[in-house]
PDB file of N, CA and C in Angstrom:
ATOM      1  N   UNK A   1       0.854  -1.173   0.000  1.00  0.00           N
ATOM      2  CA  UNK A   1       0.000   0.000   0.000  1.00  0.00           C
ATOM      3  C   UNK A   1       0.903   1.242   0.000  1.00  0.00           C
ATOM      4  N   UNK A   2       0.976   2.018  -0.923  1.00  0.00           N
ATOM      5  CA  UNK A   2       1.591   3.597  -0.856  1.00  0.00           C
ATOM      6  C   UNK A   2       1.374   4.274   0.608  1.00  0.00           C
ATOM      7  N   UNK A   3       2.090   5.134   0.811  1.00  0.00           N
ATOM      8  CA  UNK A   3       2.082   5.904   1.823  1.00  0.00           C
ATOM      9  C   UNK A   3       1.073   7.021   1.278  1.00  0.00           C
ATOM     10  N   UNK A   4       0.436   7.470   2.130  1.00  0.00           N
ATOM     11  CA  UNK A   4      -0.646   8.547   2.364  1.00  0.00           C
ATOM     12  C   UNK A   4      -0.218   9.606   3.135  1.00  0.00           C
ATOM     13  N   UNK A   5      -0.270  10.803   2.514  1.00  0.00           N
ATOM     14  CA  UNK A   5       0.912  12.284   3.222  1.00  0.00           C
ATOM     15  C   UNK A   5      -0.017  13.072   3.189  1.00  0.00           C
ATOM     16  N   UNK A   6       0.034  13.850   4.276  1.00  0.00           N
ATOM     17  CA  UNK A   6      -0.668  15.134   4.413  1.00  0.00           C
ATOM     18  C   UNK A   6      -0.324  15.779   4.624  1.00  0.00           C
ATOM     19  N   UNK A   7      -0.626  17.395   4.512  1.00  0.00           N
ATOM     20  CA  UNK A   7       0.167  18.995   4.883  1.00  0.00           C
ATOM     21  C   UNK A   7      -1.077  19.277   5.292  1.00  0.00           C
ATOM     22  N   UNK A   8      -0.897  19.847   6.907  1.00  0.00           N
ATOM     23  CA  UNK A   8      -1.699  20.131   7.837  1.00  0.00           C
ATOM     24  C   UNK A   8      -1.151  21.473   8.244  1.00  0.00           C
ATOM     25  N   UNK A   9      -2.641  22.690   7.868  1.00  0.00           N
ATOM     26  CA  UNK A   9      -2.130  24.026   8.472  1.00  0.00           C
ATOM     27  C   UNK A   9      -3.273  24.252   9.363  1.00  0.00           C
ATOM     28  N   UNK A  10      -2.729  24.597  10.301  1.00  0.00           N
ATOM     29  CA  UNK A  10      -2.999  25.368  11.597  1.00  0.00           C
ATOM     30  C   UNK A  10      -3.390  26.623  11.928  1.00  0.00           C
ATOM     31  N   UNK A  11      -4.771  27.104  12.048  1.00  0.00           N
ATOM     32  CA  UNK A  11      -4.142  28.879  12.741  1.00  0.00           C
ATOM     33  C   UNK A  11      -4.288  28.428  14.198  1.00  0.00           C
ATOM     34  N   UNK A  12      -3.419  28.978  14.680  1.00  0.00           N
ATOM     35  CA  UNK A  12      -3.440  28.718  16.111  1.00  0.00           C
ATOM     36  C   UNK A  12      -3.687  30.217  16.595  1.00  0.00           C
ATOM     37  N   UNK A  13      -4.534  29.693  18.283  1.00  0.00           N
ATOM     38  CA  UNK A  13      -5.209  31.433  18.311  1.00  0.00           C
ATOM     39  C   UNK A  13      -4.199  32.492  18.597  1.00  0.00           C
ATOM     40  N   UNK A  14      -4.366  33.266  19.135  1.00  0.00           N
ATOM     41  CA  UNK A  14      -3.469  34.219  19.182  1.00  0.00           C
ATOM     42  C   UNK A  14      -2.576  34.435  20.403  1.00  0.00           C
ATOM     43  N   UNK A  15      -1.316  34.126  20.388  1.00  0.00           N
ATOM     44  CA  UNK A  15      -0.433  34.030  21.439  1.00  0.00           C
ATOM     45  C   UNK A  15      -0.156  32.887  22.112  1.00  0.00           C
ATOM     46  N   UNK A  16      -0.721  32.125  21.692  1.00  0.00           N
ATOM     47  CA  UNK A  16      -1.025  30.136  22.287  1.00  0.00           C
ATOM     48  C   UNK A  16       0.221  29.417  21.367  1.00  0.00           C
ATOM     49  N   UNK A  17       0.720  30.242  20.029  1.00  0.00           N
ATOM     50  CA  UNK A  17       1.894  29.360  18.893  1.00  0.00           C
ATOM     51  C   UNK A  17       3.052  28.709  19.293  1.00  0.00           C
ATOM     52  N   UNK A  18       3.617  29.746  20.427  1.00  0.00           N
ATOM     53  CA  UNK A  18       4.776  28.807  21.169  1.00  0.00           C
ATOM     54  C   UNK A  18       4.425  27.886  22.051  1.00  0.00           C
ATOM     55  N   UNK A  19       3.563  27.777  22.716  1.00  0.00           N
ATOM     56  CA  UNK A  19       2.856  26.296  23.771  1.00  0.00           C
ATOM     57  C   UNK A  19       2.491  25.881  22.974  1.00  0.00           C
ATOM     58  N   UNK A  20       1.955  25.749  21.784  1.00  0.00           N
ATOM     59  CA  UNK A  20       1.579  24.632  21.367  1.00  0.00           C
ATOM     60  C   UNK A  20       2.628  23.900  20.431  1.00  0.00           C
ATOM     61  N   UNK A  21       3.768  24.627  20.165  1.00  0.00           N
ATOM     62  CA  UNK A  21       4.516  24.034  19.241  1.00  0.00           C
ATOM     63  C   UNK A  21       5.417  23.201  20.264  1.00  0.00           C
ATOM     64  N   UNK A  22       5.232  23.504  21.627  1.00  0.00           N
ATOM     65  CA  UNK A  22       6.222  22.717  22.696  1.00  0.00           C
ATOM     66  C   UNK A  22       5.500  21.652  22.903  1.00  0.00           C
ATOM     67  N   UNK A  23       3.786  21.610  23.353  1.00  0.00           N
ATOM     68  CA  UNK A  23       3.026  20.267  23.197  1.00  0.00           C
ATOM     69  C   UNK A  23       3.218  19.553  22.453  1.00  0.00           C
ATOM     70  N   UNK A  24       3.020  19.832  21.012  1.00  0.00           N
ATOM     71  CA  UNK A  24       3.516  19.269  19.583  1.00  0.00           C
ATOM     72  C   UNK A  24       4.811  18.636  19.847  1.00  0.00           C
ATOM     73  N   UNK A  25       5.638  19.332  19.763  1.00  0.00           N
ATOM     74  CA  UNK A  25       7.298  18.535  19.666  1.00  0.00           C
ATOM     75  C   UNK A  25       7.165  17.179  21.340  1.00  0.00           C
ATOM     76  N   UNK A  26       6.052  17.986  21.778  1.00  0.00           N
ATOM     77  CA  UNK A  26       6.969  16.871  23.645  1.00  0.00           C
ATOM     78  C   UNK A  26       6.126  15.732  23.611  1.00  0.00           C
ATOM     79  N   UNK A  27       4.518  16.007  22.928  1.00  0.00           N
ATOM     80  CA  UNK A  27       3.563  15.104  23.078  1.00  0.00           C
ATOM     81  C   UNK A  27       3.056  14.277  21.903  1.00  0.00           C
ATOM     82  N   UNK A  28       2.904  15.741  21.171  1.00  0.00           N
ATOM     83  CA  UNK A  28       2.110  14.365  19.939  1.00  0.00           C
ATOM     84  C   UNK A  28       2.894  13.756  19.083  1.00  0.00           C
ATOM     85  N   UNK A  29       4.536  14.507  18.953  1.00  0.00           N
ATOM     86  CA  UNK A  29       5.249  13.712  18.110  1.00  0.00           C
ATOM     87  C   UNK A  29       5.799  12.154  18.564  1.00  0.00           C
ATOM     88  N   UNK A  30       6.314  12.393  19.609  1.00  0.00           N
ATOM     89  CA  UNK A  30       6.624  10.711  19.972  1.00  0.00           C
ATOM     90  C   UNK A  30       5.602   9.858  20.038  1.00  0.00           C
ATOM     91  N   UNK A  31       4.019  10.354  20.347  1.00  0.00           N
ATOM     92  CA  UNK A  31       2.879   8.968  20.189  1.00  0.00           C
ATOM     93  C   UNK A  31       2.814   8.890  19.080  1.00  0.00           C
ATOM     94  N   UNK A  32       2.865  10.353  17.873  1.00  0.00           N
ATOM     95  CA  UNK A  32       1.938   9.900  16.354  1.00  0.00           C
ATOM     96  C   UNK A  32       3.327   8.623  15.856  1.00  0.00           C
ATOM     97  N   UNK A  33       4.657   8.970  16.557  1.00  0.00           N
ATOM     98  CA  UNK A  33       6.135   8.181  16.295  1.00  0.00           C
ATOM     99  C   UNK A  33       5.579   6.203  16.482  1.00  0.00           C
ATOM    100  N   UNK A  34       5.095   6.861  17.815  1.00  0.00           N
ATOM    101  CA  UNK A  34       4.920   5.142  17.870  1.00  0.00           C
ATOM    102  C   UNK A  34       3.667   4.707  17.778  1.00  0.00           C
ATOM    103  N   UNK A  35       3.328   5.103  16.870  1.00  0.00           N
ATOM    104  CA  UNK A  35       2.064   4.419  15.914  1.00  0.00           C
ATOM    105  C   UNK A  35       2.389   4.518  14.818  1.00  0.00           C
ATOM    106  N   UNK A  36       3.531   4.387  15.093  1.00  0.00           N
ATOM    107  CA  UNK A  36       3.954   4.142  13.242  1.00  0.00           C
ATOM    108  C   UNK A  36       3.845   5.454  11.966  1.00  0.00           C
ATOM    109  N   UNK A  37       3.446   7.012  12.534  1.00  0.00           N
ATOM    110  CA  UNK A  37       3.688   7.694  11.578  1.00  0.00           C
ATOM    111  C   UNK A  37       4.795   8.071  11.662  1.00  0.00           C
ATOM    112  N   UNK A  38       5.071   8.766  10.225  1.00  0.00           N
ATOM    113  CA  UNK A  38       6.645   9.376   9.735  1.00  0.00           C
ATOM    114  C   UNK A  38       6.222  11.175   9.521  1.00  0.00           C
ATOM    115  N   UNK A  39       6.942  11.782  10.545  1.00  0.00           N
ATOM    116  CA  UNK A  39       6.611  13.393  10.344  1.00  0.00           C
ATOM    117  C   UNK A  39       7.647  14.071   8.963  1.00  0.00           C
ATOM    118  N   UNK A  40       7.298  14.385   8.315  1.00  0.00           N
ATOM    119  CA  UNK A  40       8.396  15.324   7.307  1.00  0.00           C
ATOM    120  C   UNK A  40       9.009  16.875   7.540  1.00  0.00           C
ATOM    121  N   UNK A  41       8.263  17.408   8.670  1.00  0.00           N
ATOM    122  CA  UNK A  41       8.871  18.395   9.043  1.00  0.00           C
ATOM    123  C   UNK A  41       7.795  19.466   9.668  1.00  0.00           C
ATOM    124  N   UNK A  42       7.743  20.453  10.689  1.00  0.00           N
ATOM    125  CA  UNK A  42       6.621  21.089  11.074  1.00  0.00           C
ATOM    126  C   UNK A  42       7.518  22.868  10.644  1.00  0.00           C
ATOM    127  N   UNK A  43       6.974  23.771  10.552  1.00  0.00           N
ATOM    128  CA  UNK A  43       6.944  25.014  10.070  1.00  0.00           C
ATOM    129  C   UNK A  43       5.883  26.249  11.090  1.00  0.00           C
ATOM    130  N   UNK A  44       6.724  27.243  11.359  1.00  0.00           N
ATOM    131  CA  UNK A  44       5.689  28.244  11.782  1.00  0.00           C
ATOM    132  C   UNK A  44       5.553  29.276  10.928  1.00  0.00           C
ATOM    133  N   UNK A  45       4.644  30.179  10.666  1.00  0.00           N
ATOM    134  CA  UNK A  45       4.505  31.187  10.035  1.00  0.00           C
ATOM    135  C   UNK A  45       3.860  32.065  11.048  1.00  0.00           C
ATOM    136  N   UNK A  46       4.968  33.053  11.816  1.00  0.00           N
ATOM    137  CA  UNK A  46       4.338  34.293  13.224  1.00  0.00           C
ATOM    138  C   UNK A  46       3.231  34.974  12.633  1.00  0.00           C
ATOM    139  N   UNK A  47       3.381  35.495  11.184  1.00  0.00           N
ATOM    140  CA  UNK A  47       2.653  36.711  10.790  1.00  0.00           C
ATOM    141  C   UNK A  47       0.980  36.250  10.403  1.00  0.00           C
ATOM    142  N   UNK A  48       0.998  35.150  10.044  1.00  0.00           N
ATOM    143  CA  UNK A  48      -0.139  34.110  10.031  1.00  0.00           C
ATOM    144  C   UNK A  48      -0.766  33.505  11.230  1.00  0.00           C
ATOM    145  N   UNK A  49      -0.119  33.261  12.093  1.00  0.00           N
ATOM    146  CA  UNK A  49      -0.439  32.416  13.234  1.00  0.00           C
ATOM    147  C   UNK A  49      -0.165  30.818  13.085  1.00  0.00           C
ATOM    148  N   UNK A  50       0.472  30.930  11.997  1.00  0.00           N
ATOM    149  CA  UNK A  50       0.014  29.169  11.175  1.00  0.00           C
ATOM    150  C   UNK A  50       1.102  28.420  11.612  1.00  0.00           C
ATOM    151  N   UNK A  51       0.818  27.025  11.714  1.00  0.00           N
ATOM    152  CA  UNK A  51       1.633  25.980  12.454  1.00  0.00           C
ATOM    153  C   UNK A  51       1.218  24.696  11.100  1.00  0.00           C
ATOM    154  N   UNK A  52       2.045  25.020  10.278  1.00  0.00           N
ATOM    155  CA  UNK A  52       1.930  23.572   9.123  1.00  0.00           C
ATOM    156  C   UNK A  52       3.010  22.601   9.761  1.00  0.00           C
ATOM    157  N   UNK A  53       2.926  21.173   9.055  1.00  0.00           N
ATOM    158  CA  UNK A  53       3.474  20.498   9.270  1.00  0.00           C
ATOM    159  C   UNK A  53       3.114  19.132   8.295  1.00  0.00           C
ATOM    160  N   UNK A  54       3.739  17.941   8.038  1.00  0.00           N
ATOM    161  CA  UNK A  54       3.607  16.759   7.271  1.00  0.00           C
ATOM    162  C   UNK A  54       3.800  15.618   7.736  1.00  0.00           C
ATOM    163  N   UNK A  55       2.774  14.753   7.664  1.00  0.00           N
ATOM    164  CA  UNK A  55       2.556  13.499   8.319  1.00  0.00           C
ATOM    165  C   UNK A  55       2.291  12.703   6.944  1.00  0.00           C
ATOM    166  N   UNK A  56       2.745  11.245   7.372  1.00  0.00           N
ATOM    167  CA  UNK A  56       2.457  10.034   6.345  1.00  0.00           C
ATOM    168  C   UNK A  56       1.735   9.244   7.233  1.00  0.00           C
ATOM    169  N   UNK A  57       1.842   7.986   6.620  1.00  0.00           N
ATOM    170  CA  UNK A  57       1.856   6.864   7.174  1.00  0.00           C
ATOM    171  C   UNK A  57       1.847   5.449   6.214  1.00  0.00           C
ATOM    172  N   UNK A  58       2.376   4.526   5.885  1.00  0.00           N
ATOM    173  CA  UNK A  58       2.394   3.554   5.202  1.00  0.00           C
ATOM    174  C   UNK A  58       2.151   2.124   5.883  1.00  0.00           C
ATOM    175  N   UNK A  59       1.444   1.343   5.519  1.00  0.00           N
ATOM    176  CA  UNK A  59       1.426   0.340   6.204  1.00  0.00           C
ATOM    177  C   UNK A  59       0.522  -0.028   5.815  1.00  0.00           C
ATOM    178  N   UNK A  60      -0.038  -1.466   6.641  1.00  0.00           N
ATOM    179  CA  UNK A  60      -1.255  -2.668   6.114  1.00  0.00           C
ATOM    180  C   UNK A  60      -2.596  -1.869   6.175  1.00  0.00           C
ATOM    181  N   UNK A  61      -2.813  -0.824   7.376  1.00  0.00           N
ATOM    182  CA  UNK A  61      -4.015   0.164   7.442  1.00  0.00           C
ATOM    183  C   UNK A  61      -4.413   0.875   6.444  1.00  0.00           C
ATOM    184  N   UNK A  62      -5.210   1.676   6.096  1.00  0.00           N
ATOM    185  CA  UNK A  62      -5.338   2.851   5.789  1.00  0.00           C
ATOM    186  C   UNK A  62      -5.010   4.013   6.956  1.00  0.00           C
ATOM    187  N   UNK A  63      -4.541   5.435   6.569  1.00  0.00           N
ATOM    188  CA  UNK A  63      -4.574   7.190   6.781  1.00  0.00           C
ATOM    189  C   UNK A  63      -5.173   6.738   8.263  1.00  0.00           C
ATOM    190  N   UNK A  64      -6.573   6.594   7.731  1.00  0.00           N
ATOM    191  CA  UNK A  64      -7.886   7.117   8.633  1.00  0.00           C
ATOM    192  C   UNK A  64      -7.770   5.748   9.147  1.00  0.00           C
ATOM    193  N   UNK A  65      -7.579   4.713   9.106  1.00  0.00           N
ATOM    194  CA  UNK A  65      -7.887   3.352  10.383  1.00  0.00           C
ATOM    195  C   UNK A  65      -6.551   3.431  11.351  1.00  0.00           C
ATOM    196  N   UNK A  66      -5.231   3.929  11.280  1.00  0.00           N
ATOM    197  CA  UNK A  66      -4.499   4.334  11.615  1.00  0.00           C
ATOM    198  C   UNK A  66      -4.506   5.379  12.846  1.00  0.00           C
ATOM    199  N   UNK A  67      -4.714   6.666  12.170  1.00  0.00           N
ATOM    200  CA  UNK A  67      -5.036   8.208  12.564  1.00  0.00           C
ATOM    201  C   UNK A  67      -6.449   7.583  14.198  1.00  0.00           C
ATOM    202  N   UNK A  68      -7.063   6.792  13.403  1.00  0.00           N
ATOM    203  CA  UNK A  68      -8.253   6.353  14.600  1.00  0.00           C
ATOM    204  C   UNK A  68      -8.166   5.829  15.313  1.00  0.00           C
ATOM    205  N   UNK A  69      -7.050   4.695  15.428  1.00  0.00           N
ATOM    206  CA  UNK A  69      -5.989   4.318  16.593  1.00  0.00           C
ATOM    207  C   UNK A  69      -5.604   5.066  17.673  1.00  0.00           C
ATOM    208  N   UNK A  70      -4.919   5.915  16.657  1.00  0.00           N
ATOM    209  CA  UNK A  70      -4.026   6.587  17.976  1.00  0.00           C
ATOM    210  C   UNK A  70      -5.267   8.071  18.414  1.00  0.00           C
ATOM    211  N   UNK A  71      -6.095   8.446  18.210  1.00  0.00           N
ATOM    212  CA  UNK A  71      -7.324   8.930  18.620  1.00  0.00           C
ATOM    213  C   UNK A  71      -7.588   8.317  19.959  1.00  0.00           C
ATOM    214  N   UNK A  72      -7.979   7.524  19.610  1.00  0.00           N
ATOM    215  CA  UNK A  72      -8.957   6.126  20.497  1.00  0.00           C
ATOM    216  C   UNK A  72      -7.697   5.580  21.220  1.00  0.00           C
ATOM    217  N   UNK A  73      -6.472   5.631  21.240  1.00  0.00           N
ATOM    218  CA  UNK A  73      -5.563   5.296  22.306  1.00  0.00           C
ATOM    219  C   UNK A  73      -5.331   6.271  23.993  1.00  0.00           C
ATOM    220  N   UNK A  74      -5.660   5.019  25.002  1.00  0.00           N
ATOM    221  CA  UNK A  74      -5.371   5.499  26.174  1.00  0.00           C
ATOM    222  C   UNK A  74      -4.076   6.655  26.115  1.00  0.00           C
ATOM    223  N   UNK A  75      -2.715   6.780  25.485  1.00  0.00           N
ATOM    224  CA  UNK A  75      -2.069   7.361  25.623  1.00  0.00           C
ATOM    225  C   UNK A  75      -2.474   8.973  25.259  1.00  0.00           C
ATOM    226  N   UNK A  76      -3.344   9.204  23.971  1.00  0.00           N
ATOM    227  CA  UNK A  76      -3.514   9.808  23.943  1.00  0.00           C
ATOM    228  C   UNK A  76      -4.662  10.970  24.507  1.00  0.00           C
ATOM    229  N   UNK A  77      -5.238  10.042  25.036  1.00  0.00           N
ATOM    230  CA  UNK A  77      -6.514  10.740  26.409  1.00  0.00           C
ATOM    231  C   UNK A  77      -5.637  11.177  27.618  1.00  0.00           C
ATOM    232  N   UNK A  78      -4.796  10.581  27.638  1.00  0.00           N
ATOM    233  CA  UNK A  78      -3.691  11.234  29.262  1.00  0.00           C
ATOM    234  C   UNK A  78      -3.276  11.975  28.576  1.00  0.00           C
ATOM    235  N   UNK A  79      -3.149  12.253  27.500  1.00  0.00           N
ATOM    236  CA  UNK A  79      -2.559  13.824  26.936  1.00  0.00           C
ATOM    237  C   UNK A  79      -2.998  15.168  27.324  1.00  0.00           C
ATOM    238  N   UNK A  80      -4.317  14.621  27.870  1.00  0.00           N
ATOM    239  CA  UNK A  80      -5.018  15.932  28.238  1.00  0.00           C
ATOM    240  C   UNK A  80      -5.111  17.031  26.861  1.00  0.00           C
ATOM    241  N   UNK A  81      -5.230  17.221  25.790  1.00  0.00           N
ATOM    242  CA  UNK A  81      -4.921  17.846  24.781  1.00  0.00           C
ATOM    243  C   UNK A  81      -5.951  18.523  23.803  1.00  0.00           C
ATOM    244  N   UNK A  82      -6.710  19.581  24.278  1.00  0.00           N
ATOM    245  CA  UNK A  82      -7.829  19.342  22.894  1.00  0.00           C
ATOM    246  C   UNK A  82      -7.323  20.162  22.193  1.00  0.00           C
ATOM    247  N   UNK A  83      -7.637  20.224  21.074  1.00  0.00           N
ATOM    248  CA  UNK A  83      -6.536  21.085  19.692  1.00  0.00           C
ATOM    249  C   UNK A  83      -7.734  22.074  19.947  1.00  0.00           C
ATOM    250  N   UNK A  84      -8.825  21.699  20.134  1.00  0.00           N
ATOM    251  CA  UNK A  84      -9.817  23.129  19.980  1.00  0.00           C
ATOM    252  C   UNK A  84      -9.544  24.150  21.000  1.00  0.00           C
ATOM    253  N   UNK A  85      -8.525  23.982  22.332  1.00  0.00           N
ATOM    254  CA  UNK A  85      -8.238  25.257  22.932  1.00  0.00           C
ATOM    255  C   UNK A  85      -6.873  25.743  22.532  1.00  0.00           C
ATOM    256  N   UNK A  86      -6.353  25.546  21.369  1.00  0.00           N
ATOM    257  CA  UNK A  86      -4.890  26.331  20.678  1.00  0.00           C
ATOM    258  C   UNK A  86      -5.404  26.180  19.014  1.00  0.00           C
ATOM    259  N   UNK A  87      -6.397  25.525  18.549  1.00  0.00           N
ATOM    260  CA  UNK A  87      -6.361  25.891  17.010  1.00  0.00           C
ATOM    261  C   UNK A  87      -7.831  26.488  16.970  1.00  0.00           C
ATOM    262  N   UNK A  88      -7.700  27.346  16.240  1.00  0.00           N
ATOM    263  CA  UNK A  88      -8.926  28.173  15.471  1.00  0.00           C
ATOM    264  C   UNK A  88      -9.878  27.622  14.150  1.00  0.00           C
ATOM    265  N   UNK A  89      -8.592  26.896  13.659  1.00  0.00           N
ATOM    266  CA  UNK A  89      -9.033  26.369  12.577  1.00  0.00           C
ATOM    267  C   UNK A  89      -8.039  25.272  11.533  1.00  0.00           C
ATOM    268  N   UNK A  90      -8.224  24.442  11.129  1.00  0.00           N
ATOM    269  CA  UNK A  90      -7.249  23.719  10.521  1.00  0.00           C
ATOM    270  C   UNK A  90      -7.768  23.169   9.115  1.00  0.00           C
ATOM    271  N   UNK A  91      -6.235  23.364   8.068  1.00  0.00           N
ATOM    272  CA  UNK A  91      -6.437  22.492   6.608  1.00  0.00           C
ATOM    273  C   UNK A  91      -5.796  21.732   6.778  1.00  0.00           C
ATOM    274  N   UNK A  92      -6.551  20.432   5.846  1.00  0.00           N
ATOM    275  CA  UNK A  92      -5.668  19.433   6.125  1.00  0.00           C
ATOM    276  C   UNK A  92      -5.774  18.976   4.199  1.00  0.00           C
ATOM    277  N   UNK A  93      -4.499  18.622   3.746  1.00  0.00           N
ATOM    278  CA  UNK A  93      -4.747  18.256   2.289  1.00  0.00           C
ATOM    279  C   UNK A  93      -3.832  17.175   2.304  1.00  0.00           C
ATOM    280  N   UNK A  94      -4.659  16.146   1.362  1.00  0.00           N
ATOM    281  CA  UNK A  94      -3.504  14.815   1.170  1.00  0.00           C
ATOM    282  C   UNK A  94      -2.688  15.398  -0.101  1.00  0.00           C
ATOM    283  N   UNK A  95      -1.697  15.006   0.124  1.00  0.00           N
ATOM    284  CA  UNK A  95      -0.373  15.155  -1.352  1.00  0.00           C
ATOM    285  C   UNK A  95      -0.218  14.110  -1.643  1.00  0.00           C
ATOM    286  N   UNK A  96       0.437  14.308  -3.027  1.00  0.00           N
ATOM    287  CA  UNK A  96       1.525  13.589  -3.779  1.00  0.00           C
ATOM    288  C   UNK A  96       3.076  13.597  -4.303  1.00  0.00           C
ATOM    289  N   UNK A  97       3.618  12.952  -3.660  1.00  0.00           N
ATOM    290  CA  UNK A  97       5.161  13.531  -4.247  1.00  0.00           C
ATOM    291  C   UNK A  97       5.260  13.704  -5.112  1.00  0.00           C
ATOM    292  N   UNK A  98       5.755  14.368  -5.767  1.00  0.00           N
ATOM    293  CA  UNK A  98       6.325  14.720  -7.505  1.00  0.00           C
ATOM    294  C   UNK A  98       7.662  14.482  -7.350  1.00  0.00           C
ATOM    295  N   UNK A  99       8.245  14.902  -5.866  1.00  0.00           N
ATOM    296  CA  UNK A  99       9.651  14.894  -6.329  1.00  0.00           C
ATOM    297  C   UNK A  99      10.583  14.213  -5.220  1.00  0.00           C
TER     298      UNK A  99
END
């Protein structure tokens, strides 16, 4: 099965961009890690508010039976974490490599 990639932008509300990019790096990267996704790199944009970043995942699952795992995982309920009190709003688009 191909890998499935997404570029995920963020506005995060206003003044919340640095805590959440420290949650991000301390919390969700090592669980989305051990569930098997591969991050490609996260990005801020100050003047935007925006917090992009790129996630895959390849394997016997699909994206979304995957992604619903680690949702529905105990680890991630002790996260204490709702994205709805640091994001305003989020895109999320699947890609394709070209290159």
């Amino acid at each position: 099965m191909p890998a499935t990639t997404q570029v995920r932008t963020y506005t995060v509300r206003e003044g919340l961009l640095d805590e959440w990019v420290r949650r991000w790096q301390e919390e969700i990267v090592p669980l989305r890690l051990k569930f098997g996704f591969c991050l490609g790199g996260a990005w801020i944009d100050r003047e935007r508010h925006h917090f992009i970043w790129e996630i895959s995942f390849e394997g016997p699952e699909t994206f979304a039976e995957r992604n619903r795992h680690y949702w529905d995982s105990p680890e991630r309920e002790a996260m204490a974490l709702n994205p709805e009190d640091y994001l305003l709003s989020t895109d999320v688009r699947e890609v394709t490599r070209v290159y």
